[in-house]
N, C-alpha and C. Protein backbone atom coordinates (compact mmCIF):
# COMPACT_ATOMS: atom_id res chain seq x y z
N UNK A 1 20.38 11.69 -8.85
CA UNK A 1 19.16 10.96 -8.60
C UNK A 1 18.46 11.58 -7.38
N UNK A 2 16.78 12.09 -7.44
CA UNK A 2 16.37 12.63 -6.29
C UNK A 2 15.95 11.67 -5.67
N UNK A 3 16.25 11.97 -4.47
CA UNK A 3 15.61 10.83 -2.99
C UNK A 3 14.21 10.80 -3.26
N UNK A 4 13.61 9.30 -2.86
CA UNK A 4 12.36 9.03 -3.06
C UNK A 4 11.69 9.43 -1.73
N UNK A 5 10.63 9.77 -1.70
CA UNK A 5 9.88 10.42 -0.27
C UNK A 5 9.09 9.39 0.25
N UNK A 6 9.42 8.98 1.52
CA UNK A 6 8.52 7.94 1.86
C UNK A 6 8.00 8.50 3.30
N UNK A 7 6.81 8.51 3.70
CA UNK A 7 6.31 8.59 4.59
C UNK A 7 5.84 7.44 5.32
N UNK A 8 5.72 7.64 6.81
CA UNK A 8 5.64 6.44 7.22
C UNK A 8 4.31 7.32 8.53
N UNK A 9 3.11 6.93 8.50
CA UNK A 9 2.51 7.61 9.39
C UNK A 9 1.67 5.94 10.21
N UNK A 10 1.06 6.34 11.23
CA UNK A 10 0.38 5.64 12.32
C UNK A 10 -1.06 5.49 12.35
N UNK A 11 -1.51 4.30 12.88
CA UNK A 11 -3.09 4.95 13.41
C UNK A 11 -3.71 4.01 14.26
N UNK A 12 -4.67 4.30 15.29
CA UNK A 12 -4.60 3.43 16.66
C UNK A 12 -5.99 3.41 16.74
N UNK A 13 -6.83 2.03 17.10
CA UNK A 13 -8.24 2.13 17.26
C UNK A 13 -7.83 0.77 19.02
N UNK A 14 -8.57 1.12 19.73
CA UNK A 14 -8.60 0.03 20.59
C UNK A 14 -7.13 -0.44 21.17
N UNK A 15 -6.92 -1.61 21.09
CA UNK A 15 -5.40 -2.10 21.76
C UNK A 15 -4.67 -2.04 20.06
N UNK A 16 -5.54 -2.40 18.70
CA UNK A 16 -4.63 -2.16 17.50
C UNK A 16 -3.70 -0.94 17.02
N UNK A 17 -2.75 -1.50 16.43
CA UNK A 17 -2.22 -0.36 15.88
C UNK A 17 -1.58 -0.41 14.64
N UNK A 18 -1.74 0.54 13.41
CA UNK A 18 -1.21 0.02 11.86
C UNK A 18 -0.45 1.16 11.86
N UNK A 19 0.67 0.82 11.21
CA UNK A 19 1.36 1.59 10.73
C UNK A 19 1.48 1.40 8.96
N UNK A 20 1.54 2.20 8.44
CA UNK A 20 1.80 2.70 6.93
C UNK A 20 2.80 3.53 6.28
N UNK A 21 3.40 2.84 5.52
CA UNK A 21 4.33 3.77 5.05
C UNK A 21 3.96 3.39 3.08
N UNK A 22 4.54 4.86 2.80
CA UNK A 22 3.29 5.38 1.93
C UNK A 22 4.62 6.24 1.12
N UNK A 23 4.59 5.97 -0.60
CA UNK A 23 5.74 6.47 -1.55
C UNK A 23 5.01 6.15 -2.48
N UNK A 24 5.51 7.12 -3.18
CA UNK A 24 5.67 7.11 -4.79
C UNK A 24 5.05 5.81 -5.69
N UNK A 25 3.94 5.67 -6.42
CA UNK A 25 3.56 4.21 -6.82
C UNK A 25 2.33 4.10 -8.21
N UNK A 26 2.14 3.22 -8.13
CA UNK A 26 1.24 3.20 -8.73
C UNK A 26 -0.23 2.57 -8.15
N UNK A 27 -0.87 2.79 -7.20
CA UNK A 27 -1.77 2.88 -6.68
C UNK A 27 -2.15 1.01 -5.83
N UNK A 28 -1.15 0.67 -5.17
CA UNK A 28 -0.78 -0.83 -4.42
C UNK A 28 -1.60 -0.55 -3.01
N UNK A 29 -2.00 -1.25 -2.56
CA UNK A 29 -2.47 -1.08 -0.96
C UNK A 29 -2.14 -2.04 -0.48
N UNK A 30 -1.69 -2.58 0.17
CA UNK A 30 -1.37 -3.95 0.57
C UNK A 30 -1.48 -3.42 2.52
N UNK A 31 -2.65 -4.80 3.36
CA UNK A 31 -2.52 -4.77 4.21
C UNK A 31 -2.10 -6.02 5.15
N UNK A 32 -1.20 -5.97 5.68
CA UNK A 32 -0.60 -7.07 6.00
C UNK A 32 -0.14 -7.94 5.04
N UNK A 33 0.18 -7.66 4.17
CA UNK A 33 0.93 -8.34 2.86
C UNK A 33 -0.80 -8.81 1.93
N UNK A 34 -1.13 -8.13 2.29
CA UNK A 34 -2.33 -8.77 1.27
C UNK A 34 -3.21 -7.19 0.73
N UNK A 35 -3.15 -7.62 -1.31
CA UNK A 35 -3.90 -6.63 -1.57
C UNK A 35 -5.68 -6.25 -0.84
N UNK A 36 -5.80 -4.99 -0.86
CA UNK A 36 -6.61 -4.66 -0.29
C UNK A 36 -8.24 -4.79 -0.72
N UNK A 37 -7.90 -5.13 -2.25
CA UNK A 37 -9.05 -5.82 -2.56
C UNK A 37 -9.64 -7.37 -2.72
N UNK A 38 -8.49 -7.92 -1.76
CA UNK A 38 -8.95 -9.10 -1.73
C UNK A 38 -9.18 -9.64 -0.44
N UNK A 39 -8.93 -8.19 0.52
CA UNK A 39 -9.15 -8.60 2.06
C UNK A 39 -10.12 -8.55 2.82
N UNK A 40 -10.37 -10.31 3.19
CA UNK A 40 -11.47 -10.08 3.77
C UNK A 40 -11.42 -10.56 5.86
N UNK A 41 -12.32 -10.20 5.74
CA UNK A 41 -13.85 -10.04 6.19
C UNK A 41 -14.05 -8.79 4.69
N UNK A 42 -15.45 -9.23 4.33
CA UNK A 42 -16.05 -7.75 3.56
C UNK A 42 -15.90 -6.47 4.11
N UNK A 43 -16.89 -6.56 5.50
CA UNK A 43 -17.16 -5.63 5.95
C UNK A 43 -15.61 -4.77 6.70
N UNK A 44 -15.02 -5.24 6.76
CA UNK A 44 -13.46 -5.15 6.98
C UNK A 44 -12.60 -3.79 5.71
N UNK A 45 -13.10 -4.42 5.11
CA UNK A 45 -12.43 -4.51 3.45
C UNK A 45 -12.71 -3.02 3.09
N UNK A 46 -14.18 -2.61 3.22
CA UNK A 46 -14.70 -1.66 3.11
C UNK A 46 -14.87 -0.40 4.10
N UNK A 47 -14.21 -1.01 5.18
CA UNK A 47 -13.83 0.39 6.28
C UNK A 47 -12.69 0.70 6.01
N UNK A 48 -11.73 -0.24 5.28
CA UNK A 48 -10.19 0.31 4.94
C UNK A 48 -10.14 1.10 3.43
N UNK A 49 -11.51 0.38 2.57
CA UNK A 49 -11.39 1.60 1.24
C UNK A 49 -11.98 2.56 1.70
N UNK A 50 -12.56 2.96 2.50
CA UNK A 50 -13.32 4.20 2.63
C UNK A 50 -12.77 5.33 2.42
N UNK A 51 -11.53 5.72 2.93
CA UNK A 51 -10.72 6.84 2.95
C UNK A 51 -10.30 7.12 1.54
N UNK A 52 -9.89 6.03 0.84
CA UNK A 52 -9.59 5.85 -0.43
C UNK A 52 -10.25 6.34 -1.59
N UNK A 53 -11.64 6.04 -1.31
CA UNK A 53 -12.55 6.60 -2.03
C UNK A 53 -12.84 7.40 -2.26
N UNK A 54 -12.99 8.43 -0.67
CA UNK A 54 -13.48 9.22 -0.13
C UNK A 54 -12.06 10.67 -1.60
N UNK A 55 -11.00 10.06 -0.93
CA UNK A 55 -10.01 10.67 -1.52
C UNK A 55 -9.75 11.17 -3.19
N UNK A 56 -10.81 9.89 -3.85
CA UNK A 56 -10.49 10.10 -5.12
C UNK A 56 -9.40 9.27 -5.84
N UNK A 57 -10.13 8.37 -7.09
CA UNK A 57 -8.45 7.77 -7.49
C UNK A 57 -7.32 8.48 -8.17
N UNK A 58 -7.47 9.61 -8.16
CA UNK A 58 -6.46 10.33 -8.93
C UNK A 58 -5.39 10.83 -8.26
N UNK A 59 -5.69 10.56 -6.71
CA UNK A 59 -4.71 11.30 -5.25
C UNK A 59 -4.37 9.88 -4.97
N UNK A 60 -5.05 8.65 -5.12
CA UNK A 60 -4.40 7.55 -4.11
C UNK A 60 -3.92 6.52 -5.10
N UNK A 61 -4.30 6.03 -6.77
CA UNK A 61 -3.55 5.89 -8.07
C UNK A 61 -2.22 6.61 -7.84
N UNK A 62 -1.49 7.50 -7.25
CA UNK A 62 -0.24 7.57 -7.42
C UNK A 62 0.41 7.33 -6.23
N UNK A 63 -0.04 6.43 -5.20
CA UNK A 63 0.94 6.07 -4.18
C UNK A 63 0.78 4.32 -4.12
N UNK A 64 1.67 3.82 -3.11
CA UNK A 64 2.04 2.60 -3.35
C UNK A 64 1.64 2.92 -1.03
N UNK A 65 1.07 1.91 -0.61
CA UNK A 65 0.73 1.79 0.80
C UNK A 65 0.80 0.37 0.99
N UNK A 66 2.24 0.42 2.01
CA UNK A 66 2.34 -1.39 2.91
C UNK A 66 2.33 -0.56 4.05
N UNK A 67 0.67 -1.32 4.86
CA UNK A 67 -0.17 -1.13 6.17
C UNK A 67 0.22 -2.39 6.67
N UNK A 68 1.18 -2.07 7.90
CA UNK A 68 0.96 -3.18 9.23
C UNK A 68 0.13 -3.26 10.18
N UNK A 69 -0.97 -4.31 10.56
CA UNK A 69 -1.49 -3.74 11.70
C UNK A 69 -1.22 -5.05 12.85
N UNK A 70 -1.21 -4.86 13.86
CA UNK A 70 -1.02 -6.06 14.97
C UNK A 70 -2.14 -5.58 15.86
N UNK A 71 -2.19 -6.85 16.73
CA UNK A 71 -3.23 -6.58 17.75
C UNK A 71 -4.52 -6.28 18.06
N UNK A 72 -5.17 -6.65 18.47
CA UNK A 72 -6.59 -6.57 18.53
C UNK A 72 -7.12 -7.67 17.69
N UNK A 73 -8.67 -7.17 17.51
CA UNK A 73 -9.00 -8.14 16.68
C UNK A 73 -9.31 -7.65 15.31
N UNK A 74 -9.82 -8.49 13.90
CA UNK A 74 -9.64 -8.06 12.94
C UNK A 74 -10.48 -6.67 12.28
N UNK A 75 -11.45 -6.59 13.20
CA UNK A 75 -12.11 -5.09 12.81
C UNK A 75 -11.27 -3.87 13.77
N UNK A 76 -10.65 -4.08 14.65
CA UNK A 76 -9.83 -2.91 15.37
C UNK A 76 -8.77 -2.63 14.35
N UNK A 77 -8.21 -4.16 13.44
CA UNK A 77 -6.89 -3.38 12.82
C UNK A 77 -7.72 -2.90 11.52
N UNK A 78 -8.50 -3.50 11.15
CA UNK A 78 -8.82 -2.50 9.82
C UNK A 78 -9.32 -1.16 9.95
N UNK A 79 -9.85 -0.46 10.92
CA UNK A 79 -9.81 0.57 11.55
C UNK A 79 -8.84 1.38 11.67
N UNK A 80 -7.81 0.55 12.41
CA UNK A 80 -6.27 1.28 12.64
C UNK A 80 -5.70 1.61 11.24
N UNK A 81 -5.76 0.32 10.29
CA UNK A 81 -5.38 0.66 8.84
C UNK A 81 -6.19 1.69 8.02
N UNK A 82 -7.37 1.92 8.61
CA UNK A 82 -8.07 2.83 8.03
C UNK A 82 -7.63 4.44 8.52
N UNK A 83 -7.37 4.57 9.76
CA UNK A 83 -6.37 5.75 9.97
C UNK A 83 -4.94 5.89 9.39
N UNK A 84 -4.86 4.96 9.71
CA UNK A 84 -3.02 5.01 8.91
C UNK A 84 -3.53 5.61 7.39
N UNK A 85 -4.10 4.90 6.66
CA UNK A 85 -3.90 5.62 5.34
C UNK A 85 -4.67 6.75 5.20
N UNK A 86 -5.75 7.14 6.47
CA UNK A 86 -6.33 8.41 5.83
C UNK A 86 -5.14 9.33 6.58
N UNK A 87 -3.84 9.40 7.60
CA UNK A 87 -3.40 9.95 7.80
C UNK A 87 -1.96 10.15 6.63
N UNK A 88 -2.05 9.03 6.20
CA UNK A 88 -1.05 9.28 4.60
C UNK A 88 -1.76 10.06 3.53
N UNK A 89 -2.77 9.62 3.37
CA UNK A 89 -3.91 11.02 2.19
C UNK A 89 -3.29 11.90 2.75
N UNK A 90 -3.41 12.36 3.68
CA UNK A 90 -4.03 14.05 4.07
C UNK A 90 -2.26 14.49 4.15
N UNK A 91 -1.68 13.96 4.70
CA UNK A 91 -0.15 14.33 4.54
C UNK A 91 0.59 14.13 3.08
């Protein structure tokens, strides 16, 4: 059985900070335990798909992303979550 690859990368806006760890999937985003299309603030919602988009669903449809973020307030962590996963894309 081959080992599953999980990456676990970071990302920091302000006093927030998200971490992401990022495997093998079928295209899940979950931030702070909540899918990513149901997270709101809107405007929130849509600084964390950005990268996503940006990426293409054919690169981010095959991963599975649980984003923690703490601290700050709720536009610093969706920010932070918005680095975390554009630093899982690109890796």
């Amino acid at each position: 059985m081959p080992g599953k690859k999980v990456l676990v990368v970071s990302g920091k806006r302000k006093t927030a900070t998200a971490r992401a760890v990022v495997k093998q999937g079928v295209g899940k985003v979950r931030v702070n335990m909540t899918p990513v299309e149901i997270f709101e603030p809107a405007i929130a919602r849509e600084k964390i798909m950005e990268p996503l988009l940006q990426a293409g669903e054919a690169t981010w449809k095959q991963l599975d992303m649980d984003v923690k973020a703490v601290g700050g307030g709720f536009m610093g962590q969706a920010e932070a979550a918005r680095m975390a996963i554009a630093n899982g894309l690109l890796k």
